[in-house]
N, C-alpha and C. Protein backbone atom coordinates (compact mmCIF):
# COMPACT_ATOMS: atom_id res chain seq x y z
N UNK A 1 -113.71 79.65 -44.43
CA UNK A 1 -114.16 78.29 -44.56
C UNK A 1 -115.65 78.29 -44.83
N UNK A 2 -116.50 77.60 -45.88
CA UNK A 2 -117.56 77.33 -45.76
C UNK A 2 -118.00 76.52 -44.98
N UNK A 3 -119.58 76.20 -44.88
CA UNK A 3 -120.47 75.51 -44.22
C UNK A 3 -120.13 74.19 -44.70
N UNK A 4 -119.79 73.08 -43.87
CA UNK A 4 -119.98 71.77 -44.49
C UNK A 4 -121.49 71.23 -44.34
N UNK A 5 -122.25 70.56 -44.77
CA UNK A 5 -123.26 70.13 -44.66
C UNK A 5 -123.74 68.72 -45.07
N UNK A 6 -124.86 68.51 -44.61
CA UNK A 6 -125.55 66.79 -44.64
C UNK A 6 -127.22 67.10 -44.63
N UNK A 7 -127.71 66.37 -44.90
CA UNK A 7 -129.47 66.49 -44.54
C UNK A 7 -129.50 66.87 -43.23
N UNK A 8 -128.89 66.30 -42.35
CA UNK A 8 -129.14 66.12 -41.05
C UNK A 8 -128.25 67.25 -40.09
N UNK A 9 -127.10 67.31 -40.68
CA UNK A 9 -125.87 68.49 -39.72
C UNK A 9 -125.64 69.02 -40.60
N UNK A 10 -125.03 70.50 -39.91
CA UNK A 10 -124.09 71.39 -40.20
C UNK A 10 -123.46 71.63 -39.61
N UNK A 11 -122.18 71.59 -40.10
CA UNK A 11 -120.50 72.12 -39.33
C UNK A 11 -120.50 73.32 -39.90
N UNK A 12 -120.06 74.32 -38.79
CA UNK A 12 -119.70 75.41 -38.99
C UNK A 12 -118.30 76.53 -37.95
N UNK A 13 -117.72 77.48 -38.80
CA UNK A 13 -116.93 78.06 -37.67
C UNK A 13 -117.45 78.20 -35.91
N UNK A 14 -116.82 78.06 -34.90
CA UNK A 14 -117.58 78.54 -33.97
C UNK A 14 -117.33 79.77 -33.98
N UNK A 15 -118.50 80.43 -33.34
CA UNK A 15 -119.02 82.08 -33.50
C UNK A 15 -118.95 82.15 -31.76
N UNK A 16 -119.07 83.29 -31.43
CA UNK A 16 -118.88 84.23 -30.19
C UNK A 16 -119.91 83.42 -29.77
N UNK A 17 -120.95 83.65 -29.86
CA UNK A 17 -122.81 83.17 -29.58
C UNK A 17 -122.56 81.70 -29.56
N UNK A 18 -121.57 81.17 -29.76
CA UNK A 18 -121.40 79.22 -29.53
C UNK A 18 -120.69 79.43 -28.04
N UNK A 19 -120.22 79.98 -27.39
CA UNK A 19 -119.32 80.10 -26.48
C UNK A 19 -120.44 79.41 -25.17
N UNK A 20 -121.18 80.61 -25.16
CA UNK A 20 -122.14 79.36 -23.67
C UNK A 20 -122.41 78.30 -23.91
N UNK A 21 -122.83 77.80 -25.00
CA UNK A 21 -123.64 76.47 -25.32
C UNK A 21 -121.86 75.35 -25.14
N UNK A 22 -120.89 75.81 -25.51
CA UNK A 22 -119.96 75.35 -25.64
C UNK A 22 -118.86 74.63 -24.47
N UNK A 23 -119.45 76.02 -23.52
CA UNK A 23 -119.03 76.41 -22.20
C UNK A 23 -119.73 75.26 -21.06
N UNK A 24 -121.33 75.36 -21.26
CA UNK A 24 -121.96 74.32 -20.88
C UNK A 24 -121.96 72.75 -20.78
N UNK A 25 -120.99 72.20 -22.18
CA UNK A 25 -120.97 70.88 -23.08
C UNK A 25 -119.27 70.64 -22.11
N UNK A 26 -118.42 71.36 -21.95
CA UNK A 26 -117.21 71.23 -21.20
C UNK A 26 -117.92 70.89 -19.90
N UNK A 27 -118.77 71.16 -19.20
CA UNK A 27 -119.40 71.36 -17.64
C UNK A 27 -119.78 69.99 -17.41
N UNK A 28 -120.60 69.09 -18.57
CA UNK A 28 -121.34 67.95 -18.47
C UNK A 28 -120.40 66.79 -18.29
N UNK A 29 -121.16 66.42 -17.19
CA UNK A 29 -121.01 65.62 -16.27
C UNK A 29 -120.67 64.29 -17.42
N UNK A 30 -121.90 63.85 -18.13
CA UNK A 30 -121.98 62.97 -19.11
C UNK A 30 -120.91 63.04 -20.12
N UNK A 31 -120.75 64.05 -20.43
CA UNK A 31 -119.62 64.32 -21.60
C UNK A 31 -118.26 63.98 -21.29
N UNK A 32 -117.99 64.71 -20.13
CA UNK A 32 -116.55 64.88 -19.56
C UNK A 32 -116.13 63.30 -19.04
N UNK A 33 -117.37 62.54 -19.06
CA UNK A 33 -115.93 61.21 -18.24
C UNK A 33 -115.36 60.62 -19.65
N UNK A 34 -115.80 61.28 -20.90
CA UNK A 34 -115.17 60.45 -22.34
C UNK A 34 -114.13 61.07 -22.77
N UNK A 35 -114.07 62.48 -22.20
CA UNK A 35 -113.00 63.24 -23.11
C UNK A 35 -112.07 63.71 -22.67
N UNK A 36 -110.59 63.91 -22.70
CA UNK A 36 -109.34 64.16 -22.67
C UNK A 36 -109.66 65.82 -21.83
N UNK A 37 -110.33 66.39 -22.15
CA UNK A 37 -110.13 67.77 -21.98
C UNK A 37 -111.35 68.37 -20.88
N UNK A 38 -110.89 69.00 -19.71
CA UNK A 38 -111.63 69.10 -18.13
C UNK A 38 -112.49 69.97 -18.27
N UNK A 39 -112.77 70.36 -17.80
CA UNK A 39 -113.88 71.92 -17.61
C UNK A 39 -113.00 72.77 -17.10
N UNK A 40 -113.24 73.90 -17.83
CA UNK A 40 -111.98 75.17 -17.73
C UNK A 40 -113.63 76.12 -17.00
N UNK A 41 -112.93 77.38 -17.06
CA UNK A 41 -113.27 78.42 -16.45
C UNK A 41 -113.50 79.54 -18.01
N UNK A 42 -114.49 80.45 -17.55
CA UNK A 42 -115.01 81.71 -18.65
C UNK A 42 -114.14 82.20 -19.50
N UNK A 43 -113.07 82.71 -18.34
CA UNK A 43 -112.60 83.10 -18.95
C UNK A 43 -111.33 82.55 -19.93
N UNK A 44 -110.74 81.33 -19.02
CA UNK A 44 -110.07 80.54 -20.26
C UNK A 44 -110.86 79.78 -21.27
N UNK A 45 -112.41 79.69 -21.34
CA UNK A 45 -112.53 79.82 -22.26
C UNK A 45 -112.76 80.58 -23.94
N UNK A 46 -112.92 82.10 -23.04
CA UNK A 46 -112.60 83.13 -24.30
C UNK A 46 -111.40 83.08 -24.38
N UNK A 47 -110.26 82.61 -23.68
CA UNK A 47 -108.52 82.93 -24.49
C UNK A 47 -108.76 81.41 -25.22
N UNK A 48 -109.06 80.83 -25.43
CA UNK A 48 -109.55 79.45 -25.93
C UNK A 48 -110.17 79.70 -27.03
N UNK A 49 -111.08 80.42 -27.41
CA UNK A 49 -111.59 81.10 -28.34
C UNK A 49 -110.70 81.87 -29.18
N UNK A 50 -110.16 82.88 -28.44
CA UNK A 50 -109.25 83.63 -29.39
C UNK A 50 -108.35 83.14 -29.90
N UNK A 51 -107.42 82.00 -29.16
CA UNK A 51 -106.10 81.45 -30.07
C UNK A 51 -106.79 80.14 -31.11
N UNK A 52 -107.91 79.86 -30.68
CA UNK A 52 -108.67 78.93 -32.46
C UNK A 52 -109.26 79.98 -33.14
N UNK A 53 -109.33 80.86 -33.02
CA UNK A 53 -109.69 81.62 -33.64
C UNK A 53 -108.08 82.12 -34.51
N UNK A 54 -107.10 82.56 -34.69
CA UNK A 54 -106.12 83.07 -35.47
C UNK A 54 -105.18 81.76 -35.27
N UNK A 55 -104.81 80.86 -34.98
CA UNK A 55 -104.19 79.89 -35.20
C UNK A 55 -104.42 79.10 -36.62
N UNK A 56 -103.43 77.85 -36.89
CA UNK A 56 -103.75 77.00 -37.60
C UNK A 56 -104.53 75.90 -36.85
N UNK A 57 -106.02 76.05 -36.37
CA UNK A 57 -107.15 75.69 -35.82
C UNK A 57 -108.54 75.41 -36.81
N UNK A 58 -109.30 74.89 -36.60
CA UNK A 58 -110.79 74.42 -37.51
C UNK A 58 -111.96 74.04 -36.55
N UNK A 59 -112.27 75.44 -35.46
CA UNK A 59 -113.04 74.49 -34.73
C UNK A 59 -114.31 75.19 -35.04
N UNK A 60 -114.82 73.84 -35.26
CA UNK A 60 -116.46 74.19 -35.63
C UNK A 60 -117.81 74.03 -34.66
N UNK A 61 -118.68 74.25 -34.79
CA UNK A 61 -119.98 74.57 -33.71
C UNK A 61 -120.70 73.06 -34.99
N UNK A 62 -121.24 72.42 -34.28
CA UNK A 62 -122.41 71.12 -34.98
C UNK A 62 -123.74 71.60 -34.62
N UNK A 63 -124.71 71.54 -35.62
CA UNK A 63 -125.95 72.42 -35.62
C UNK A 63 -127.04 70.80 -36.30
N UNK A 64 -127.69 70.82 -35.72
CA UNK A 64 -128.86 69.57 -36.14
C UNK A 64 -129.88 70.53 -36.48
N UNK A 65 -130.68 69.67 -37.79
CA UNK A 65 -131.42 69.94 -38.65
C UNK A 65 -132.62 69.27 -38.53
N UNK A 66 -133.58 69.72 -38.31
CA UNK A 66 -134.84 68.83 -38.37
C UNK A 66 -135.69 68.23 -39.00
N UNK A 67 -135.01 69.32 -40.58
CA UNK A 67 -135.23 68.54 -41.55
C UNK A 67 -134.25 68.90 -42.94
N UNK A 68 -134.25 68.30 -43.83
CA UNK A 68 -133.71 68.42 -44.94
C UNK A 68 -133.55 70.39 -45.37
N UNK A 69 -134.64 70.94 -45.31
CA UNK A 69 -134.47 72.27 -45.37
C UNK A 69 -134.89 73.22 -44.36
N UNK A 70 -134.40 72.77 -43.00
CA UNK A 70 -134.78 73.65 -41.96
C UNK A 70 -133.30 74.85 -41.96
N UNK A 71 -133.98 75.90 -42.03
CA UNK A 71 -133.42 77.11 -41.70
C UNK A 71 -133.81 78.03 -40.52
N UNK A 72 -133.55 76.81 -39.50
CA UNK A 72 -133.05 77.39 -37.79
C UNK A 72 -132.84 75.80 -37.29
N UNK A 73 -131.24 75.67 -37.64
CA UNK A 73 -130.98 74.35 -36.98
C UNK A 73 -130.75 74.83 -35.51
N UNK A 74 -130.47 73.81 -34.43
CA UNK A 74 -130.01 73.96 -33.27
C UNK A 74 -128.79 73.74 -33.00
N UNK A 75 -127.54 74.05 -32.05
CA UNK A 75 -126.60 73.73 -31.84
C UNK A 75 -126.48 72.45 -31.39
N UNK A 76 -125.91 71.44 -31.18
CA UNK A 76 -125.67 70.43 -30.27
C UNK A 76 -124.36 69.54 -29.90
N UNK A 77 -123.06 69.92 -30.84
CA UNK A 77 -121.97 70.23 -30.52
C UNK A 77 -121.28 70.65 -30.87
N UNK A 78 -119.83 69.92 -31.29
CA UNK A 78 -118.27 70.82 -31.58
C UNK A 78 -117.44 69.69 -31.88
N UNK A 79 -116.95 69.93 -33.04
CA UNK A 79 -115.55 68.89 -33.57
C UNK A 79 -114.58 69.97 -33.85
N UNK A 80 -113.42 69.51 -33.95
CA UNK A 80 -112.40 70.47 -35.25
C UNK A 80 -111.01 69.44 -34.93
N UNK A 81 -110.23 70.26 -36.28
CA UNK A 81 -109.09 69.98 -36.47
C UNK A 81 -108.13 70.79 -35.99
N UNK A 82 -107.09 70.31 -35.28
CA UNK A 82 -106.43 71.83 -34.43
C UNK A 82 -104.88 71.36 -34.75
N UNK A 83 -104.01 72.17 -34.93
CA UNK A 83 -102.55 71.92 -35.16
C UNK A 83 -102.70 71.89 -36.19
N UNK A 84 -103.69 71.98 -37.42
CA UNK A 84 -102.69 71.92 -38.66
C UNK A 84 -101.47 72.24 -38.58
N UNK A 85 -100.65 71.64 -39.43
CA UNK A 85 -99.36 72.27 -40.18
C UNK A 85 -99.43 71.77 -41.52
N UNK A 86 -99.29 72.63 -42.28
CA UNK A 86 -99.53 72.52 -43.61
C UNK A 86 -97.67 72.12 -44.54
N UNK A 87 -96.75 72.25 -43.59
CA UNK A 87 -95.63 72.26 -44.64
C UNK A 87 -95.40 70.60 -44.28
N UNK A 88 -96.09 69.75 -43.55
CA UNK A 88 -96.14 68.54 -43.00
C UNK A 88 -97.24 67.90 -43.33
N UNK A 89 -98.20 68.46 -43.48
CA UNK A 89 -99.79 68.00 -44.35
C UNK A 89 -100.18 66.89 -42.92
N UNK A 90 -100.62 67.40 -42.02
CA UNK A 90 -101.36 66.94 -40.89
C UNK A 90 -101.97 67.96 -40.22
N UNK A 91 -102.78 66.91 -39.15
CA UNK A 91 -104.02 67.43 -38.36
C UNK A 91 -104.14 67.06 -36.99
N UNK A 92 -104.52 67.15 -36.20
CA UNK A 92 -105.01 66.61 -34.95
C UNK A 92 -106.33 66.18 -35.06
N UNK A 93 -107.22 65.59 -34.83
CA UNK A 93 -108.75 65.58 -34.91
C UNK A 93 -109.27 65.69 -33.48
N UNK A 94 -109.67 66.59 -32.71
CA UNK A 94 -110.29 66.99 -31.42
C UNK A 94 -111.68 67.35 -31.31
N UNK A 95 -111.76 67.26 -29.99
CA UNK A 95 -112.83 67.73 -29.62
C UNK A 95 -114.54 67.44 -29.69
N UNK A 96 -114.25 66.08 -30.42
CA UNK A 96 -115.63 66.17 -30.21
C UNK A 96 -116.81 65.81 -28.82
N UNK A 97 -117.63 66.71 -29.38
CA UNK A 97 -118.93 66.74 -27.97
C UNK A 97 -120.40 66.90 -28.74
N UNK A 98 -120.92 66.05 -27.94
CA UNK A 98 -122.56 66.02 -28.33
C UNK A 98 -123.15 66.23 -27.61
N UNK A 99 -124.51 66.83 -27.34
CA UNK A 99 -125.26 67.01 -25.86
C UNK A 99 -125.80 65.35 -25.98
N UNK A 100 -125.84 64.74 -25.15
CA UNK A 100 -126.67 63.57 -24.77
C UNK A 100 -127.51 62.91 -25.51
N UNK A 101 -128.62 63.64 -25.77
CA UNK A 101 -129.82 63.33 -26.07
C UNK A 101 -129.71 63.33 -28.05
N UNK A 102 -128.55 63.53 -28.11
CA UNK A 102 -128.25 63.46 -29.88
C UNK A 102 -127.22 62.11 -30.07
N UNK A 103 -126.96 61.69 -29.09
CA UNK A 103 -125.76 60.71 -28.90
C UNK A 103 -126.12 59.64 -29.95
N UNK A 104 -125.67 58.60 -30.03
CA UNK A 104 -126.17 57.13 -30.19
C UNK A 104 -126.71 57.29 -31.65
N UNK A 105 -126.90 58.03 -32.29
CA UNK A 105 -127.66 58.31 -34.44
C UNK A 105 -126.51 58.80 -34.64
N UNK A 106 -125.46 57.97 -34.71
CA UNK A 106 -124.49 58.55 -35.81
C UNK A 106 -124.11 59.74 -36.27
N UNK A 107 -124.41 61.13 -35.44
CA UNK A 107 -124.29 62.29 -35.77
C UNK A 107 -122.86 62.77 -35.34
N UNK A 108 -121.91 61.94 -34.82
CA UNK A 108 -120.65 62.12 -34.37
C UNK A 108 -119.53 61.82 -35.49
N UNK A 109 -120.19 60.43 -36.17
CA UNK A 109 -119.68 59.53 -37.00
C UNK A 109 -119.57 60.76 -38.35
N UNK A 110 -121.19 60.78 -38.80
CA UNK A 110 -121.16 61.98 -39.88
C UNK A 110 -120.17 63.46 -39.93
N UNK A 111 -120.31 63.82 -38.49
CA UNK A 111 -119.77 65.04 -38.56
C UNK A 111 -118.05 64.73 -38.76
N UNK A 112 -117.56 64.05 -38.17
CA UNK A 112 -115.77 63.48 -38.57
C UNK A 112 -116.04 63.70 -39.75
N UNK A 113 -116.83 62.90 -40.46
CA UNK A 113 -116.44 61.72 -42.04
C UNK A 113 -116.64 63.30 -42.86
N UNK A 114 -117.49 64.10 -42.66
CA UNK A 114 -117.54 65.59 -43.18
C UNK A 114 -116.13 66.51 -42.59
N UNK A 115 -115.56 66.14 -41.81
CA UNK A 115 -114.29 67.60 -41.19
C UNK A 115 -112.57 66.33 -41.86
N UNK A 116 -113.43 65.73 -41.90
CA UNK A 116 -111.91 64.50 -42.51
C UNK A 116 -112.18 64.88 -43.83
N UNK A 117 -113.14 64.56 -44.48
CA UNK A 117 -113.21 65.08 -46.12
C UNK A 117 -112.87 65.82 -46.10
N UNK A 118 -113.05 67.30 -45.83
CA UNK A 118 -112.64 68.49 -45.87
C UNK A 118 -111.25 68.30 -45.89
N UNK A 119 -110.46 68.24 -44.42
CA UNK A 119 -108.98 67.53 -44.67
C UNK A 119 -108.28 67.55 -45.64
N UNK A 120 -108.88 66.38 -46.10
CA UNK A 120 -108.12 65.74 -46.91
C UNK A 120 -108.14 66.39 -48.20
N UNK A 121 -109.31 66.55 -48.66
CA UNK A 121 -110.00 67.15 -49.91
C UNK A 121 -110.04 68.77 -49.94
N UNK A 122 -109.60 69.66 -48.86
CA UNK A 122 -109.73 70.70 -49.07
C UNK A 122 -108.17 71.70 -49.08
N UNK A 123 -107.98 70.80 -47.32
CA UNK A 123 -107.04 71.80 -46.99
C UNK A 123 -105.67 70.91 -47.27
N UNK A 124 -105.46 69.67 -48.31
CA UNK A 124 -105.09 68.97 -48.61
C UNK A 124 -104.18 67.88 -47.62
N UNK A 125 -104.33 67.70 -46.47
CA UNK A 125 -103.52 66.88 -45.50
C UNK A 125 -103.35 65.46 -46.19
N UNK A 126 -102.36 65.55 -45.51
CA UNK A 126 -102.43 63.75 -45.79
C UNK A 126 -102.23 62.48 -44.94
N UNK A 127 -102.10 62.94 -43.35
CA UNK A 127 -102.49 62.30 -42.07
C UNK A 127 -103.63 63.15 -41.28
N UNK A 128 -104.32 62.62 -40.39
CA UNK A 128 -104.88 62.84 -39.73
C UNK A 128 -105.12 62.07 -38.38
N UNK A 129 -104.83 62.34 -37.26
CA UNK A 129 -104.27 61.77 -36.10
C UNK A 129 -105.44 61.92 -35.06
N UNK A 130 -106.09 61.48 -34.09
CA UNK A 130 -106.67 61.35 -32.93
C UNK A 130 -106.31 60.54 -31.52
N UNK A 131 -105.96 61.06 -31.02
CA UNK A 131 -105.90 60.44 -29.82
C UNK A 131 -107.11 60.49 -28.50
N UNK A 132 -107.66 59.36 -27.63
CA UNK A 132 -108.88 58.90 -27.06
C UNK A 132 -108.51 58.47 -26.32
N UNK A 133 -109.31 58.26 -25.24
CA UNK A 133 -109.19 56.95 -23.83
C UNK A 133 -109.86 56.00 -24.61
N UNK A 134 -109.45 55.02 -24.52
CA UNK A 134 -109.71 53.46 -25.17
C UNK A 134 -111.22 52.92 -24.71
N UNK A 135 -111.62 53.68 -23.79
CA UNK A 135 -112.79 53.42 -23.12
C UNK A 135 -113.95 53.83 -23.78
N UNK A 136 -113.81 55.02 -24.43
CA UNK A 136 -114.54 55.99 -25.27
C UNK A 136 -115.16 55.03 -26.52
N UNK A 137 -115.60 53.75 -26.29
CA UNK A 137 -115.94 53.06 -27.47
C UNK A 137 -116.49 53.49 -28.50
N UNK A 138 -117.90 54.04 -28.28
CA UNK A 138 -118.43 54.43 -29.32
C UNK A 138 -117.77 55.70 -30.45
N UNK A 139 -116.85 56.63 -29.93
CA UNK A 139 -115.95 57.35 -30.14
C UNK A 139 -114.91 56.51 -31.15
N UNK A 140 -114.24 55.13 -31.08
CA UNK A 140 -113.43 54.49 -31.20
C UNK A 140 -114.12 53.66 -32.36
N UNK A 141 -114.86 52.96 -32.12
CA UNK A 141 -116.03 52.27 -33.45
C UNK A 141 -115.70 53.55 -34.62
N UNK A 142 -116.67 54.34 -34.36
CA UNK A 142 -116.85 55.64 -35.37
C UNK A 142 -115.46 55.99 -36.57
N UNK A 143 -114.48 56.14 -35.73
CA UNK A 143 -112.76 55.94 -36.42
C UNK A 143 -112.76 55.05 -36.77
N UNK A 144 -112.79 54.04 -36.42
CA UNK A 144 -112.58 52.49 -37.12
C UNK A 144 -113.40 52.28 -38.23
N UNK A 145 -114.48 52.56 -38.12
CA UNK A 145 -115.38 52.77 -39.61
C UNK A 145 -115.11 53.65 -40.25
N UNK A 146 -114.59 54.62 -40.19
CA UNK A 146 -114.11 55.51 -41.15
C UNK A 146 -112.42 55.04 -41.82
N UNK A 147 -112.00 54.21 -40.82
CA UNK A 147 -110.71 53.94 -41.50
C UNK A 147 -109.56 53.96 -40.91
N UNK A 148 -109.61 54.80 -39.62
CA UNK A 148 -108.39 55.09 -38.50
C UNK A 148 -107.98 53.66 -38.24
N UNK A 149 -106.80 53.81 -38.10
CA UNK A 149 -105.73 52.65 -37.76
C UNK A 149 -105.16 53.33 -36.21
N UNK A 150 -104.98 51.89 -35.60
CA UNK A 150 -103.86 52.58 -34.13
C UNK A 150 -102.53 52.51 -34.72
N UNK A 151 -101.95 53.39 -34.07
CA UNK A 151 -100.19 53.82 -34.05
C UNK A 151 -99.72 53.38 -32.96
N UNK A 152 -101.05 53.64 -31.46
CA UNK A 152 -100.14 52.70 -30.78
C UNK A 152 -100.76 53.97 -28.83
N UNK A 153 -100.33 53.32 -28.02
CA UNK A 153 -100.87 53.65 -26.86
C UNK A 153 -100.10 54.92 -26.42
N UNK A 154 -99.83 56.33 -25.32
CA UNK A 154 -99.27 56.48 -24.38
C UNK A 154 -99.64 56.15 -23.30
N UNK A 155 -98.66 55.68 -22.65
CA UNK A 155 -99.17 54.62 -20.92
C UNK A 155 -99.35 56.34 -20.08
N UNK A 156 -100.37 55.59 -19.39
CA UNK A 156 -100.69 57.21 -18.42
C UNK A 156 -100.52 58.46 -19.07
N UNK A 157 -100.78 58.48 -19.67
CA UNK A 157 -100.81 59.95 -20.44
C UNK A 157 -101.35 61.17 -19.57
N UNK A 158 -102.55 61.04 -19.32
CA UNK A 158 -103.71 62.12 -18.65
C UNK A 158 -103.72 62.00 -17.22
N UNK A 159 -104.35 62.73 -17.12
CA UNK A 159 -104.67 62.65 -15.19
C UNK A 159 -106.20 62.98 -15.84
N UNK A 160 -106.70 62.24 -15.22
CA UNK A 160 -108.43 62.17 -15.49
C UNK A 160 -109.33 61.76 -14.49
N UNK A 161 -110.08 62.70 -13.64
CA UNK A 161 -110.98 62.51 -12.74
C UNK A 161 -110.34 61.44 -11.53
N UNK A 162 -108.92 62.18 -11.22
CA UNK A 162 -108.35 61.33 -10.27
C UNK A 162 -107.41 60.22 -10.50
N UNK A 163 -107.54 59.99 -11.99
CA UNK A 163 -106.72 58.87 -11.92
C UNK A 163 -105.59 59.17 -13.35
N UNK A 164 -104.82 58.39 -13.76
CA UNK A 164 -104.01 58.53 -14.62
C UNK A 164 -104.37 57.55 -16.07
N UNK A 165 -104.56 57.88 -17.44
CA UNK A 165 -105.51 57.15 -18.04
C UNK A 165 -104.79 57.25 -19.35
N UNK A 166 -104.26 56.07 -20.07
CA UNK A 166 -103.89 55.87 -21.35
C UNK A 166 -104.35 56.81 -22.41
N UNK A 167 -104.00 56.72 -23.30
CA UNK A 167 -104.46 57.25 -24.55
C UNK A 167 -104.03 57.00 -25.86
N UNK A 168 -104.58 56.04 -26.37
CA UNK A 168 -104.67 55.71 -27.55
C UNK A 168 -104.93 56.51 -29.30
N UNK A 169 -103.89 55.89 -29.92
CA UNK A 169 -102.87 57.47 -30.65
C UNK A 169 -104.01 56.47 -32.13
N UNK A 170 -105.13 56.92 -32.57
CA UNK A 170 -105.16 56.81 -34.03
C UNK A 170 -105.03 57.77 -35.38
N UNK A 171 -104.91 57.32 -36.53
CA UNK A 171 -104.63 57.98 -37.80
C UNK A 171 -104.99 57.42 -38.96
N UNK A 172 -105.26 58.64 -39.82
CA UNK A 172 -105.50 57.98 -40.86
C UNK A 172 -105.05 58.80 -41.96
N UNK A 173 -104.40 57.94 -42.99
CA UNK A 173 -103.75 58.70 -43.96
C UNK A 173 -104.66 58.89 -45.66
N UNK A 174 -104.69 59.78 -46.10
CA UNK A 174 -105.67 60.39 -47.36
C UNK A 174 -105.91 59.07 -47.94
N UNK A 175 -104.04 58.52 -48.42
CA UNK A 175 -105.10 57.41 -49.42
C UNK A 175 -105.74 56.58 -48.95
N UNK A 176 -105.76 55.92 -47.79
CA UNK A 176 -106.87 54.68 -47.16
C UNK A 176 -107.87 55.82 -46.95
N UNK A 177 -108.53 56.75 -47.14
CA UNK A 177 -109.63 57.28 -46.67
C UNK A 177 -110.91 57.58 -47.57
N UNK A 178 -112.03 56.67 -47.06
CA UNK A 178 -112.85 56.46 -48.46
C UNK A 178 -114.15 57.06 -47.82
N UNK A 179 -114.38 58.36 -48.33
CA UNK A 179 -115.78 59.14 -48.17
C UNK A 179 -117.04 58.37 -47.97
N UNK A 180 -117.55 58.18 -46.91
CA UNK A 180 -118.88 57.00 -46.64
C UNK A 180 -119.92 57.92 -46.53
C-alpha cells in the first residue's frame, strides 16, 4: 500500500515503532470513553499487530505535518479498514484515535475521507460500514459529512466502562460517495 497524503496528514501502514505510541492512545483516559475498543495489554497488543498485519486488514499510523513539506511528521493517530472481503466488496471502518491536543481541526474528518477514497477508488469496495456509540458526536458529524447513512442501532451491544451501550451501524456505499 502506498502513503496516502494531504498538506496536513499522512496515512500510513502501522510499523513495529507505532506500537507504543499506539499502545499509549488505547490507555487514554480521553480517548477511551468514545471508542468501542478497551485498553488491552502488551502483549495482546503485538498478537493485534500480527493478525493486521497478514489479514484482510488496512491499519494505518496518522502522522501530522507541520507543514506542506515537512519531512519528520509526528505520529498522532490510527484509522483503518479491517474485514475487508473482497468477493463481497466491503469494509469495516475502525479505529479511529487522535491524541487530544489534534482533536477538534478536522484531522479525523480528512484522514476517513483519504482511507474511504482509497476504498472505494483503490481496493474497489462498494460499502463501507462503521459502527459508534451515538454519543461520539463529533465522530458521527464527520460520517455524516462525508455521506454515511444509518442502517440502524444494536440495543446494548457493548459493555463499556460499566455499563451496556448501543451502537449505531453506519454506511456508505461508492456511488453516494463524493471525494471532499
Amino acid at each position: 500500500m502506498r502513503v496516502l497524503e494531504t498538506e496536513r496528514i499522512l496515512l500510513k501502514p502501522i510499523e513495529p515503532e507505532d506500537l507504543s505510541f499506539l499502545m499509549n492512545l488505547r490507555w487514554d483516559k480521553e480517548i477511551t470513553q468514545n471508542i468501542i475498543h478497551d485498553p488491552i495489554s502488551s502483549q495482546d497488543q503485538r498478537n493485534w499487530y500480527e493478525k493486521i498485519s497478514t489479514g484482510n486488514n488496512l491499519a494505518l499510523s496518522i502522522f501530522y505535518k507541520n507543514s506542506k513539506d515537512d519531512t519528520n511528521p509526528i505520529i498522532i493517530g490510527t484509522i483503518g479498514l479491517y474485514d475487508i472481503n473482497y468477493r463481497h466488496q466491503r469494509a469495516t471502518l475502525k479505529s479511529m484515535r487522535i491524541l487530544p491536543q489534534y482533536q477538534r481541526q478536522n484531522i479525523g474528518l480528512e484522514a476517513t475521507n483519504l482511507l474511504v477514497n482509497y476504498g472505494f477508488n483503490v481496493l474497489n469496495l462498494h460499502k463501507i460500514t462503521c459502527d459508534l456509540f451515538e454519543d461520539n458526536i463529533a465522530r458521527l458529524k464527520g460520517l455524516i459529512k462525508l455521506g454515511f447513512k444509518k442502517e440502524g442501532v444494536l440495543k446494548q451491544h457493548y459493555f463499556h466502562q460499566g455499563k451496556f451501550k448501543d451502537a449505531a451501524i453506519y454506511s456508505l456505499l461508492r456511488k453516494n460517495y463524493i471525494f471532499k
